[in-house]
N, C-alpha and C. Protein backbone atom coordinates (compact mmCIF):
# COMPACT_ATOMS: atom_id res chain seq x y z
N UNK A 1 -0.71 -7.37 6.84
CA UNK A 1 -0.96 -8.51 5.97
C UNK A 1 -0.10 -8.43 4.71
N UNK A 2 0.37 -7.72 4.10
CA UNK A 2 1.41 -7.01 3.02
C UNK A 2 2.37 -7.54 3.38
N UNK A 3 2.88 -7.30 4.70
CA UNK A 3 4.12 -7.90 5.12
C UNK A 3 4.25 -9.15 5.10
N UNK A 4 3.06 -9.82 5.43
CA UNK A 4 3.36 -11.63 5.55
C UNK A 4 3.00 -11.90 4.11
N UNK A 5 2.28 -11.35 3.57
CA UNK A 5 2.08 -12.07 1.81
C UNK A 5 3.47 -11.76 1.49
N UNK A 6 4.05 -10.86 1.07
CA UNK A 6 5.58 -10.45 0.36
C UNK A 6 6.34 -11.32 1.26
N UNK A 7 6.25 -11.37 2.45
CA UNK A 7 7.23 -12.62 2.91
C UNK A 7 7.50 -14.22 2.60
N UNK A 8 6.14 -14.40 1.94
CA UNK A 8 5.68 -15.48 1.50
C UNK A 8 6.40 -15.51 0.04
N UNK A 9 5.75 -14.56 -0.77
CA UNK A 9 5.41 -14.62 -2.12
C UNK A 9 5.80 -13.18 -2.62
N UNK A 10 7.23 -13.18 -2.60
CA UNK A 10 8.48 -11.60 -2.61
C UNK A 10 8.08 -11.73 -4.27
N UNK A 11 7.81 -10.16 -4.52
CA UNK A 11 7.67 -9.92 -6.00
C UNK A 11 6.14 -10.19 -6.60
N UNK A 12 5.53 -10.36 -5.75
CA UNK A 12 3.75 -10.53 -5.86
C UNK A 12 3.42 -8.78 -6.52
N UNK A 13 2.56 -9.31 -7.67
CA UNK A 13 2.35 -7.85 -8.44
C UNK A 13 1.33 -7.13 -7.46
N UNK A 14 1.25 -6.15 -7.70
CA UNK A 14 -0.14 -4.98 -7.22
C UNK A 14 -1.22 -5.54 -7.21
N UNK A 15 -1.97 -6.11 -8.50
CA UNK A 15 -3.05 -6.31 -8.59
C UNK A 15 -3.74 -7.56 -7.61
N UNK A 16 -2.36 -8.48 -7.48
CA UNK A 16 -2.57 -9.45 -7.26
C UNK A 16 -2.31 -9.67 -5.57
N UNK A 17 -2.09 -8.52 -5.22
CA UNK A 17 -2.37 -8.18 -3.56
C UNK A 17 -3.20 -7.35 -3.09
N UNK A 18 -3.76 -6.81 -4.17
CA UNK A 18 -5.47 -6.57 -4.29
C UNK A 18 -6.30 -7.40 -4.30
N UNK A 19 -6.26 -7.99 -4.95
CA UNK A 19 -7.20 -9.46 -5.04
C UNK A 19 -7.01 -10.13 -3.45
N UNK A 20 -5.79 -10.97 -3.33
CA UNK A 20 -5.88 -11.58 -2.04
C UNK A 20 -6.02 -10.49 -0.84
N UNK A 21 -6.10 -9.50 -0.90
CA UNK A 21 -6.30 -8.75 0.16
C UNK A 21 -8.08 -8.76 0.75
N UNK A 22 -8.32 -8.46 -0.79
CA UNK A 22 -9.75 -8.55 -1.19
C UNK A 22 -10.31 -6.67 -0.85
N UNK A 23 -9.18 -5.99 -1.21
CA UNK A 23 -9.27 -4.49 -1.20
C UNK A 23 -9.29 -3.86 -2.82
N UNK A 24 -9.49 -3.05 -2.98
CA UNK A 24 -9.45 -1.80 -4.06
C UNK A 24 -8.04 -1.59 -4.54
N UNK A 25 -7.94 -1.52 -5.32
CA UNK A 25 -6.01 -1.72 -6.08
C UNK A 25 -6.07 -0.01 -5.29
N UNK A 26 -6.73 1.04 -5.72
CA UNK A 26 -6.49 2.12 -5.11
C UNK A 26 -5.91 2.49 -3.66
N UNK A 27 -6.64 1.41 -2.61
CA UNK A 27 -6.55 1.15 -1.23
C UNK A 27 -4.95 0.87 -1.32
N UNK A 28 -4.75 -0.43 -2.43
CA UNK A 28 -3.59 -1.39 -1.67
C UNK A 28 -2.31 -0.26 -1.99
N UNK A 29 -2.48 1.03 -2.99
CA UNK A 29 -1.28 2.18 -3.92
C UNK A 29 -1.29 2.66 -2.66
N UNK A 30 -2.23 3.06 -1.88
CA UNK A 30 -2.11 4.02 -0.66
C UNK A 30 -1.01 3.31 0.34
N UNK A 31 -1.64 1.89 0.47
CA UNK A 31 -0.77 0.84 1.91
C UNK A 31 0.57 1.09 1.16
N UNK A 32 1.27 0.66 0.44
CA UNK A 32 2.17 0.49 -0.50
C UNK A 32 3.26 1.54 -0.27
N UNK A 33 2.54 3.00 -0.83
CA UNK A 33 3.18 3.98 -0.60
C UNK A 33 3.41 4.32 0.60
N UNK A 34 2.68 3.64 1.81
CA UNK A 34 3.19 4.07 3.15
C UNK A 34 4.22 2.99 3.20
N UNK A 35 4.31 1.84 3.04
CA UNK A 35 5.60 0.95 3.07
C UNK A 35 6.67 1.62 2.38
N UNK A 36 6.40 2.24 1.22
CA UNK A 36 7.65 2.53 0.80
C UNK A 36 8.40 3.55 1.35
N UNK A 37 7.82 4.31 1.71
CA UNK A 37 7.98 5.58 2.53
C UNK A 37 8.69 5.18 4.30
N UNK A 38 8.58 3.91 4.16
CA UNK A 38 9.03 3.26 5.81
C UNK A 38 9.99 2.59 5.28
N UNK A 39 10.54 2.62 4.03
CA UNK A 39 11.65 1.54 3.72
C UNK A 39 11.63 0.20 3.42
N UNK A 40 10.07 -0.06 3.92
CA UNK A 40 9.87 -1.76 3.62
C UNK A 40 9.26 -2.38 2.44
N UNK A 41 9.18 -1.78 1.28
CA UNK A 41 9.22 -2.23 0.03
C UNK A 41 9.88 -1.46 -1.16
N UNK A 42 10.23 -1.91 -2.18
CA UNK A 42 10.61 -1.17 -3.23
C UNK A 42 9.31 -2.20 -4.02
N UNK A 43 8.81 -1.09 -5.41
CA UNK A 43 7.70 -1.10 -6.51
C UNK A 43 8.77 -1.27 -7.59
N UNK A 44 8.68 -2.42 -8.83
CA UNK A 44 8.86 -2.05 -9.78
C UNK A 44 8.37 -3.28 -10.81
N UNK A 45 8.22 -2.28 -11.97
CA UNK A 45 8.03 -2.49 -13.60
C UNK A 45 8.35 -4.24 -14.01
N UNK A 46 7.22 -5.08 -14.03
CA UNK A 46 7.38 -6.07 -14.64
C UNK A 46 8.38 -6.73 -15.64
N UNK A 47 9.38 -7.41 -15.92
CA UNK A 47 10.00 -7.19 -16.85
C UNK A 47 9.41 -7.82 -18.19
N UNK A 48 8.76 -8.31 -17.69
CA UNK A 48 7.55 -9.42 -19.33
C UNK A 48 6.73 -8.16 -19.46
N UNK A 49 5.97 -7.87 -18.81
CA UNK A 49 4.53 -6.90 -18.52
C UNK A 49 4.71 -5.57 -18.15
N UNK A 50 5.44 -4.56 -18.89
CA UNK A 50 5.35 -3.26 -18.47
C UNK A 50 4.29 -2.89 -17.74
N UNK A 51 2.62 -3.62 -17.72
CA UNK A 51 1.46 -2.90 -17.51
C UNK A 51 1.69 -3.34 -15.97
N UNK A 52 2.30 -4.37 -15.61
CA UNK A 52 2.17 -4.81 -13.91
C UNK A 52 3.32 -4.09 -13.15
N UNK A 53 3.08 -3.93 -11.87
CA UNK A 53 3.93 -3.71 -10.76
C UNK A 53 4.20 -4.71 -10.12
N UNK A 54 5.35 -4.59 -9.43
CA UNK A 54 5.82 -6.19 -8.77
C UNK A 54 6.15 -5.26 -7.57
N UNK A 55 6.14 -6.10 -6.68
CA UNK A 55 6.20 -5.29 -4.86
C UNK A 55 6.96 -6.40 -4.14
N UNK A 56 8.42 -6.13 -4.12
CA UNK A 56 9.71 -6.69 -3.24
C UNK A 56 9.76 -6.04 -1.92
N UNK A 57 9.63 -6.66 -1.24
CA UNK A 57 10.70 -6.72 0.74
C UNK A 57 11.85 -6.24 0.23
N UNK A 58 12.01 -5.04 0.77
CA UNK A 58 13.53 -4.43 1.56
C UNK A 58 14.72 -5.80 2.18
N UNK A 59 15.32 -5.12 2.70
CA UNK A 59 16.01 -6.01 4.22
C UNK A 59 15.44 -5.29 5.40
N UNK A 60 15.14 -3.98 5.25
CA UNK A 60 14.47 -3.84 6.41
C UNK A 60 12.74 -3.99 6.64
N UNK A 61 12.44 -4.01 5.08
CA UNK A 61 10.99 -5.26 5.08
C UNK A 61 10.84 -6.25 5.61
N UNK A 62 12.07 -7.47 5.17
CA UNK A 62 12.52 -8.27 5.64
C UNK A 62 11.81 -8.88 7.15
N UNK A 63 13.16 -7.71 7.94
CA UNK A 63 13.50 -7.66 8.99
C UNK A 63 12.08 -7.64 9.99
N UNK A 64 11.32 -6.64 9.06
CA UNK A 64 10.03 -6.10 10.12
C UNK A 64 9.27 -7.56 9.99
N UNK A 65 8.80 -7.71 8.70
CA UNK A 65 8.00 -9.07 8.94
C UNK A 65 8.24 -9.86 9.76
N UNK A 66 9.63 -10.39 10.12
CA UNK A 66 10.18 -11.37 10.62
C UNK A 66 9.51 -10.38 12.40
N UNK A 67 10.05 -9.76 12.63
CA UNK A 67 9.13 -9.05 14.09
C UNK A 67 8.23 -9.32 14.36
N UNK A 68 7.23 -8.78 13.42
CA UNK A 68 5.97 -8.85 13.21
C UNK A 68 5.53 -10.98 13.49
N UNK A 69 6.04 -11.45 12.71
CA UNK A 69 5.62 -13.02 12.78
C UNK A 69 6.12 -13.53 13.94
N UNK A 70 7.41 -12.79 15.06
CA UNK A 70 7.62 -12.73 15.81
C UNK A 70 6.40 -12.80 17.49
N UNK A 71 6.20 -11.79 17.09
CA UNK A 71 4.76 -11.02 17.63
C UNK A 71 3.65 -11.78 17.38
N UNK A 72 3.22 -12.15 16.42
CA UNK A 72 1.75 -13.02 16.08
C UNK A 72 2.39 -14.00 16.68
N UNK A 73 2.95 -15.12 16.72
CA UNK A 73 3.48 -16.38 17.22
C UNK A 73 3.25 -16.42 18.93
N UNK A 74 4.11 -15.39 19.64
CA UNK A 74 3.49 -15.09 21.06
C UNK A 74 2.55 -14.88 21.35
N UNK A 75 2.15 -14.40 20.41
CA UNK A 75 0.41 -13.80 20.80
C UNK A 75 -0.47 -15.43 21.23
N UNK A 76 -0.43 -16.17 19.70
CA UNK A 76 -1.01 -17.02 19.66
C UNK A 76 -0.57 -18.32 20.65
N UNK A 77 0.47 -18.30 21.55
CA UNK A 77 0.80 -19.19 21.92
C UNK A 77 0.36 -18.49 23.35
N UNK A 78 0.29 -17.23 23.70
CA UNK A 78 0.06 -16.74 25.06
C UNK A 78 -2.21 -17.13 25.14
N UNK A 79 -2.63 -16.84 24.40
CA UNK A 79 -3.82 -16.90 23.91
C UNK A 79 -4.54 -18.17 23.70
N UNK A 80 -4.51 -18.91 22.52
CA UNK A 80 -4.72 -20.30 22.14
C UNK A 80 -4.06 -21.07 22.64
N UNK A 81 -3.41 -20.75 22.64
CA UNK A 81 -1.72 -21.77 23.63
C UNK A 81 -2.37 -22.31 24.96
N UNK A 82 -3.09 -21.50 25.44
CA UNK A 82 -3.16 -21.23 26.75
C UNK A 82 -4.48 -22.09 26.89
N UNK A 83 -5.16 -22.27 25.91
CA UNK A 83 -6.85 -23.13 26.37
C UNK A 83 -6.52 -24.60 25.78
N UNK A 84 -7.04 -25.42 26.65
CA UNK A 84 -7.42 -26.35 26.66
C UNK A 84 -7.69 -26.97 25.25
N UNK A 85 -7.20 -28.61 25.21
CA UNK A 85 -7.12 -29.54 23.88
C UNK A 85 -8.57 -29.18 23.18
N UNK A 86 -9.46 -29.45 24.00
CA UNK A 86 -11.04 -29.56 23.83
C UNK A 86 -11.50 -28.29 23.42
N UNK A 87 -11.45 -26.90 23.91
CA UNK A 87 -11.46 -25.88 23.63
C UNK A 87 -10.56 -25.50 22.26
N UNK A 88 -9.73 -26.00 22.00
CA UNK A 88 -8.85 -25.64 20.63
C UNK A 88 -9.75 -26.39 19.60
N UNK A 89 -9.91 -27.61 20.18
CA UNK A 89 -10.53 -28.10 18.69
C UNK A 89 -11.81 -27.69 17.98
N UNK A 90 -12.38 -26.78 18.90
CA UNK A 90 -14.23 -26.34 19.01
C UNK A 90 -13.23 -24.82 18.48
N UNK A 91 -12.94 -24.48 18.95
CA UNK A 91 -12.49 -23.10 18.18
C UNK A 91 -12.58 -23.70 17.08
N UNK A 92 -11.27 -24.72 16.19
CA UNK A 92 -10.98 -25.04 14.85
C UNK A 92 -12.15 -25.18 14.12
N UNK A 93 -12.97 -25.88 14.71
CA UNK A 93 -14.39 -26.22 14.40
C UNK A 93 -15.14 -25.23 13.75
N UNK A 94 -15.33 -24.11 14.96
CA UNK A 94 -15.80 -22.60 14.49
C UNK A 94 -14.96 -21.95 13.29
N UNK A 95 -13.90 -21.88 13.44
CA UNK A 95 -13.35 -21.35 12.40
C UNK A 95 -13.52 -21.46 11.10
N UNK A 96 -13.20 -23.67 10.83
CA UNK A 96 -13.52 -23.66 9.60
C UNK A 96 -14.82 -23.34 8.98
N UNK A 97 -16.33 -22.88 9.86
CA UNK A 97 -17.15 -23.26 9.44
C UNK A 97 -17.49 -21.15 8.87
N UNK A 98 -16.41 -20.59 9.59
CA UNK A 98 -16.71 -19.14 9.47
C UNK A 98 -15.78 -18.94 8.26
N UNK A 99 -15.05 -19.11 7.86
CA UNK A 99 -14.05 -19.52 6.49
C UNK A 99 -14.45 -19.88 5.49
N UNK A 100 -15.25 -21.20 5.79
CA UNK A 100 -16.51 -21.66 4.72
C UNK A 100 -17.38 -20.93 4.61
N UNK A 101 -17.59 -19.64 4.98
CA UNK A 101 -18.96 -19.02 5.14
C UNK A 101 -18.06 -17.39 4.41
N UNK A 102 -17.39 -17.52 5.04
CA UNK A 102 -16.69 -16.01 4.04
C UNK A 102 -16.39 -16.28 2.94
N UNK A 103 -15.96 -17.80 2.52
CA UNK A 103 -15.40 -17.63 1.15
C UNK A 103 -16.31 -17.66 0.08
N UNK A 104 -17.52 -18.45 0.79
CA UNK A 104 -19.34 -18.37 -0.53
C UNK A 104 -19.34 -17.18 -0.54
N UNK A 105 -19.29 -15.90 0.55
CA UNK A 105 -19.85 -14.71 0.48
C UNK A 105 -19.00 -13.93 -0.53
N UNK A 106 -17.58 -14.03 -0.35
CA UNK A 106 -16.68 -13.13 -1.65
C UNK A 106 -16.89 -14.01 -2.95
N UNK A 107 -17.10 -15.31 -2.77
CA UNK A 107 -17.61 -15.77 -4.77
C UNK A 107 -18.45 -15.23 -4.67
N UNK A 108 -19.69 -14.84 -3.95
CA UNK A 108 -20.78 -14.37 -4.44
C UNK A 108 -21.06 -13.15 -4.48
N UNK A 109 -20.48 -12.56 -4.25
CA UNK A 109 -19.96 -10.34 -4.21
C UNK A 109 -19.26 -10.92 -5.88
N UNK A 110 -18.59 -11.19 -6.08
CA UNK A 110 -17.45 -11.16 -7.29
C UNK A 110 -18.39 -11.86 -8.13
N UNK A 111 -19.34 -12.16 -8.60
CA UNK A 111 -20.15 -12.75 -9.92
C UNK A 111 -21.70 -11.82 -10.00
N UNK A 112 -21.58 -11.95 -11.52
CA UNK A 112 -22.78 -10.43 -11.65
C UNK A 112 -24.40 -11.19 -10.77
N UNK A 113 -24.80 -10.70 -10.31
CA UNK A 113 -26.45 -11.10 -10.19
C UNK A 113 -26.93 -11.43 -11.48
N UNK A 114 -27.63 -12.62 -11.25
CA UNK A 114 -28.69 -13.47 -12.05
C UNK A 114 -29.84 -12.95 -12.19
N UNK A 115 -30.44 -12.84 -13.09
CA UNK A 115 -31.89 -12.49 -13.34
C UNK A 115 -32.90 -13.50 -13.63
């Protein structure tokens, strides 16, 4: 998921792929450092904001994402591709209603309890 956000949105700070991850900034230093260690990101120093990290795609970041979206695309076309008009739209159906249902649950983890 690192790979397709930075593919999206190259130079997305740390914190802020914590957040959309919806992980622990600690978690996302660990993922990070294994990318960097694979060549597929370089970390650096905000130039407004010393306090932020900014997280750039390689070319061979790049490259992998582009695989990778490669890969999800077949998937989904061997899979969903594969069922029926009527059946796709009852999936969509399900989906949005499980989407709508995860996203009340993280506003409501992320705001203090009411008394």
């Amino acid at each position: 998921m690192c790979l397709r956000i930075l593919a999206d949105q190259d130079g997305t700070s740390q914190r802020d792929l914590a957040d959309i991850l919806h992980l622990s900034r600690p978690r996302v230093t660990g993922i990070l450092q294994g990318m960097e260690r694979a060549g597929a990101v370089v970390r650096r120093p905000d130039q407004q904001d010393q306090r932020l990290t900014r997280v750039y795609l390689t070319a061979d970041g790049r490259s992998l994402a582009k695989e990778v979206q490669a890969v999800f695309t077949a998937s989904l076309h061997q899979t969903i591709g594969a069922m029926s008009e009527e059946d796709r739209a009852e999936l969509e159906r399900l989906l949005c209603i499980l989407a709508e249902n995860t996203s009340r649950a993280l506003k409501n983890q992320k705001e203090p309890p009411t008394r």
